[in-house]
Protein backbone atom coordinates (compact mmCIF):
# COMPACT_ATOMS: atom_id res chain seq x y z
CA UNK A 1 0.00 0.00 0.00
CA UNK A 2 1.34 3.35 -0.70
CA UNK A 3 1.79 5.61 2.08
CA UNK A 4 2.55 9.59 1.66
CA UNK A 5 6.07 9.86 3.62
CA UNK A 6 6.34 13.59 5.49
CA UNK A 7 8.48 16.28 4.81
CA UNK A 8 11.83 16.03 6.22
CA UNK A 9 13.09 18.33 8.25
CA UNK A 10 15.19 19.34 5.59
CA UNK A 11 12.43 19.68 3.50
CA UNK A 12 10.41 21.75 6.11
CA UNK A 13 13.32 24.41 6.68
CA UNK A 14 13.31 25.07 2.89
CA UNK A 15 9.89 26.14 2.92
CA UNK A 16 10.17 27.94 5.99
CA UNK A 17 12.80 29.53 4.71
CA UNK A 18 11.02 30.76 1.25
CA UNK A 19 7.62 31.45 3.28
CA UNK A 20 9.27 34.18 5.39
CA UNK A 21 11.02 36.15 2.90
CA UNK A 22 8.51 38.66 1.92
CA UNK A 23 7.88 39.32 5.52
CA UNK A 24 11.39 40.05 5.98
CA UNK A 25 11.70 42.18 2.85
CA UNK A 26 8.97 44.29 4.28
CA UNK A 27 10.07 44.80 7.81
CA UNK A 28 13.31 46.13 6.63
CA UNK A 29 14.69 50.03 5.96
CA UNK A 30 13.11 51.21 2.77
CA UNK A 31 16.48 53.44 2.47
CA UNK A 32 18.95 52.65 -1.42
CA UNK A 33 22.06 51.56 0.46
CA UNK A 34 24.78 51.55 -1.74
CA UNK A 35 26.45 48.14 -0.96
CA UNK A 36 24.60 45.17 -2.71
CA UNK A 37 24.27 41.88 -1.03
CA UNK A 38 23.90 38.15 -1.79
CA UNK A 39 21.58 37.77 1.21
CA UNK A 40 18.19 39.91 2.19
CA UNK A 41 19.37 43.46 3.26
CA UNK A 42 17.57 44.22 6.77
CA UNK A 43 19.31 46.95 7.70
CA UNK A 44 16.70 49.26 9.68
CA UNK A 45 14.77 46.18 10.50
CA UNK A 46 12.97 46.58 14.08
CA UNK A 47 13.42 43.14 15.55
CA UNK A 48 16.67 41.54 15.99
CA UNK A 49 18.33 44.81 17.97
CA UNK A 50 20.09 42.44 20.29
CA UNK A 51 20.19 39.27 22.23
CA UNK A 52 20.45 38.27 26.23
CA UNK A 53 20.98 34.66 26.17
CA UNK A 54 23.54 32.56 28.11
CA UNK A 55 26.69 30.51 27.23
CA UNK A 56 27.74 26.62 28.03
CA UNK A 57 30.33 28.74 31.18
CA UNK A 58 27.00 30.25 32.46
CA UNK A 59 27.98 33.77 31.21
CA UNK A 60 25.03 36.00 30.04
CA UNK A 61 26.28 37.29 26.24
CA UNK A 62 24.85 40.05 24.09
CA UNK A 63 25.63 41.51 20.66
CA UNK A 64 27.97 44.60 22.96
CA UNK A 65 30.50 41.76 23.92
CA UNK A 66 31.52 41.25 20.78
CA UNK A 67 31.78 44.71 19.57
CA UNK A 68 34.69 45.14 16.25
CA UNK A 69 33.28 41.61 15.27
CA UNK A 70 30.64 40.69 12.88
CA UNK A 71 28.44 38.01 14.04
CA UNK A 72 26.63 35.22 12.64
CA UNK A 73 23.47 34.14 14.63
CA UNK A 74 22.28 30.72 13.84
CA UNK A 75 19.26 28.70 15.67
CA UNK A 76 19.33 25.26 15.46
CA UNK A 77 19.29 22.18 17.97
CA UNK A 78 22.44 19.75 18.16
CA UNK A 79 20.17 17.03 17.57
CA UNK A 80 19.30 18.26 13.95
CA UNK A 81 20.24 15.05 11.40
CA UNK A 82 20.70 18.05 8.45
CA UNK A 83 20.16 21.54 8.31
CA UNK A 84 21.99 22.72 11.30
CA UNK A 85 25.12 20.98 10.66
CA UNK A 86 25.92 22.26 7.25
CA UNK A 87 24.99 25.55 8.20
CA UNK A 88 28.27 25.03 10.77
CA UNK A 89 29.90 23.10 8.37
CA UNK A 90 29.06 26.61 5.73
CA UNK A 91 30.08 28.98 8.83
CA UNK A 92 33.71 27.27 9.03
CA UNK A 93 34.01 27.32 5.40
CA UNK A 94 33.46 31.12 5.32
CA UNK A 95 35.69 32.28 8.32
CA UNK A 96 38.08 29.95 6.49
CA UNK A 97 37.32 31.93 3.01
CA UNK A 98 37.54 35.51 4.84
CA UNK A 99 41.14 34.76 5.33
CA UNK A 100 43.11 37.53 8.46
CA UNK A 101 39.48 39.01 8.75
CA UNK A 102 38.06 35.37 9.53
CA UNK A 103 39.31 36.27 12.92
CA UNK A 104 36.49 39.51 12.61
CA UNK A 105 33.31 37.08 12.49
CA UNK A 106 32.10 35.62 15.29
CA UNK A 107 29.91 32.13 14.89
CA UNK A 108 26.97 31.99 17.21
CA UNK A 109 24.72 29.02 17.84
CA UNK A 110 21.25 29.52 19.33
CA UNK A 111 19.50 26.10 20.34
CA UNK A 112 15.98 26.11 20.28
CA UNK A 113 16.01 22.77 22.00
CA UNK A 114 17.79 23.80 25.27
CA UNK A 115 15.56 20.73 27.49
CA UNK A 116 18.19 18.45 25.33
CA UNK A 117 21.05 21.30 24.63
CA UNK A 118 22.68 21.39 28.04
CA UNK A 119 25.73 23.71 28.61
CA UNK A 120 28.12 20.92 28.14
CA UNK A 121 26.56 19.16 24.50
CA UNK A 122 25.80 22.79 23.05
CA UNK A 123 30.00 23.54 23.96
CA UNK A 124 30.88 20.20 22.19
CA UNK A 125 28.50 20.39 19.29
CA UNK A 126 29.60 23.61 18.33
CA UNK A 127 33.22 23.57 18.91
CA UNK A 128 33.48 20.32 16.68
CA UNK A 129 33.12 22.89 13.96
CA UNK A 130 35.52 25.41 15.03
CA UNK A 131 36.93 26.22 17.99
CA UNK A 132 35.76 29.09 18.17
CA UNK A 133 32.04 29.11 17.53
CA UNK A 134 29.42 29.93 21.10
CA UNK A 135 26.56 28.16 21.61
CA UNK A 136 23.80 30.33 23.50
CA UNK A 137 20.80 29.03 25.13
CA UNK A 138 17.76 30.76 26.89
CA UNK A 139 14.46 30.25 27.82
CA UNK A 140 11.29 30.30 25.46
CA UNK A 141 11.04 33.66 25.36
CA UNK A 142 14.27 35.21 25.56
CA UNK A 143 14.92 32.94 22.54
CA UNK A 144 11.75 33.41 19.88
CA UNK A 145 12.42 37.29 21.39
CA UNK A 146 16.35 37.60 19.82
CA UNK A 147 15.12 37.38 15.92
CA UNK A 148 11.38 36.56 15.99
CA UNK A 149 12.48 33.09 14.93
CA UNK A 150 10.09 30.34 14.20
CA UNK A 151 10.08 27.13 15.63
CA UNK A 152 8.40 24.47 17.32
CA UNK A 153 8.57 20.66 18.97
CA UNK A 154 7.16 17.91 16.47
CA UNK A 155 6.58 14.61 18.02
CA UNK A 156 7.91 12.12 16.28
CA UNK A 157 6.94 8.56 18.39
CA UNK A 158 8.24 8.18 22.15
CA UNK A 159 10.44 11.46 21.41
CA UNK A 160 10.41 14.68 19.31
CA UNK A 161 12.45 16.66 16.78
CA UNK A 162 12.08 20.44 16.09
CA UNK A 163 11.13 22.47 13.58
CA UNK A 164 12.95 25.79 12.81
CA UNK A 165 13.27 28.45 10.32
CA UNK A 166 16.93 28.00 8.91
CA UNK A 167 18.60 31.85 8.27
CA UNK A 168 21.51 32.94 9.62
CA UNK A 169 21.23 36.48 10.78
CA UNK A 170 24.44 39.07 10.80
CA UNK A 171 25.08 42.04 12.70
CA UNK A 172 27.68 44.06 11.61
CA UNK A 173 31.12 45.73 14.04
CA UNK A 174 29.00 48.15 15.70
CA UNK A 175 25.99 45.76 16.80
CA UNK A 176 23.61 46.71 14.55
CA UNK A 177 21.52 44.21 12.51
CA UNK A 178 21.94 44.40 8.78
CA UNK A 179 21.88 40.93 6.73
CA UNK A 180 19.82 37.46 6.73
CA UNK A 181 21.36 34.50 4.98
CA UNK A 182 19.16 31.98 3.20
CA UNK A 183 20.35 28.19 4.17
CA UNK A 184 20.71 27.87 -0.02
CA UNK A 185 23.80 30.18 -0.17
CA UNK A 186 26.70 28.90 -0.92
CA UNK A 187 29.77 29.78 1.44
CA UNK A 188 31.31 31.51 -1.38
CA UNK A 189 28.31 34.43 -1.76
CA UNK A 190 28.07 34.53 2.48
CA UNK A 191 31.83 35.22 2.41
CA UNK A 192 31.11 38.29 -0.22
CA UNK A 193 28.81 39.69 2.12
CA UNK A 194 30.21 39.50 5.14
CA UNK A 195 33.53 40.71 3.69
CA UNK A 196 31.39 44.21 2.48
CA UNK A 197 30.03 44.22 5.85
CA UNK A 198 33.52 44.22 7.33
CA UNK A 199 35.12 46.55 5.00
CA UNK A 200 32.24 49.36 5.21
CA UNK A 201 33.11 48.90 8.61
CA UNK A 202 36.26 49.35 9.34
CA UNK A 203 36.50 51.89 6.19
């Protein structure tokens, strides 16, 4: 008998992914910046200002401590069979590509699944990708509260997986929100953006 299978999660990010980029387009600065991106300009945009969330040493981290850095915000869970680790796997290929200014971005990893994600997996999941990656973790609202980021729990039998939208969000040296990534970039175009971002910068 033929059964319909369900999405996988794979499946389910892309479409989250394509279903929220007209929001985003229309929550962001209607001002003609002169630098063209790869990714969705949100500079302006009214959400994503800054985050409060805590790492695996129990230090509370916002977008101030890393100040002269761009930063990378990704949510994900470390449980994820797909999406989240080739995002990583993308991040370490772009600090890699950024060459001296690699050492200017700063990889962030938000779970969304912090009853699993305790301080000590979150610290190992992330720093199998690079050393220096953070993993952050907060409650349920400090978390949907950083980038008014979709995602839920999905049972799947005795246990669960979650669903999650699947940008990566970058603020720029100064803290101030200015670029989403879609998950279907290639390292190569991320690594064009984020080395405008930290040229304007520093210019």
């Amino acid at each position: 008998m033929h059964t319909t299978r369900p999405p996988t999660l794979s499946r389910r990010h892309l479409i989250l992914a394509g279903g929220g980029l007209a929001a985003l387009a229309l929550t962001a600065c209607d001002k003609v910046l002169p630098t063209s991106f790869n990714g969705i300009d949100i500079t302006g945009a009214n959400y994503a200002q800054d985050f409060r969330l805590t790492d695996p040493d129990g230090h509370e981290r916002t977008v101030a401590d890393f100040k002269g850095k761009a930063v990378m915000l990704f949510f994900g869970f470390t449980q994820c069979p797909d999406v989240c680790p080739t995002a990583l796997v993308r991040a370490a290929e772009i600090r890699k590509m950024l060459g001296a200014d690699g050492e200017r971005l700063q990889v962030i990893f938000v779970t969304v699944d912090p009853e699993r994600d305790s301080p000590v997996v979150l610290k190992a999941y992330t720093q199998a990708f690079d050393s220096s990656f953070i993993g952050l973790y907060g409650d349920l609202q400090k978390t949907s509260e950083t980038a008014k980021v979709f995602y839920k729990k999905v049972p799947t039998g005795s246990s669960y997986t979650m669903d999650h939208s699947a940008f990566s969000y970058v603020f720029d040296p100064e803290g101030k929100i200015r670029l989403v990534l879609r998950h279907e970039q290639g390292a190569q175009e991320c690594a064009e953006d984020l080395r405008k971002i930290l040229v304007k910068t520093s210019a």
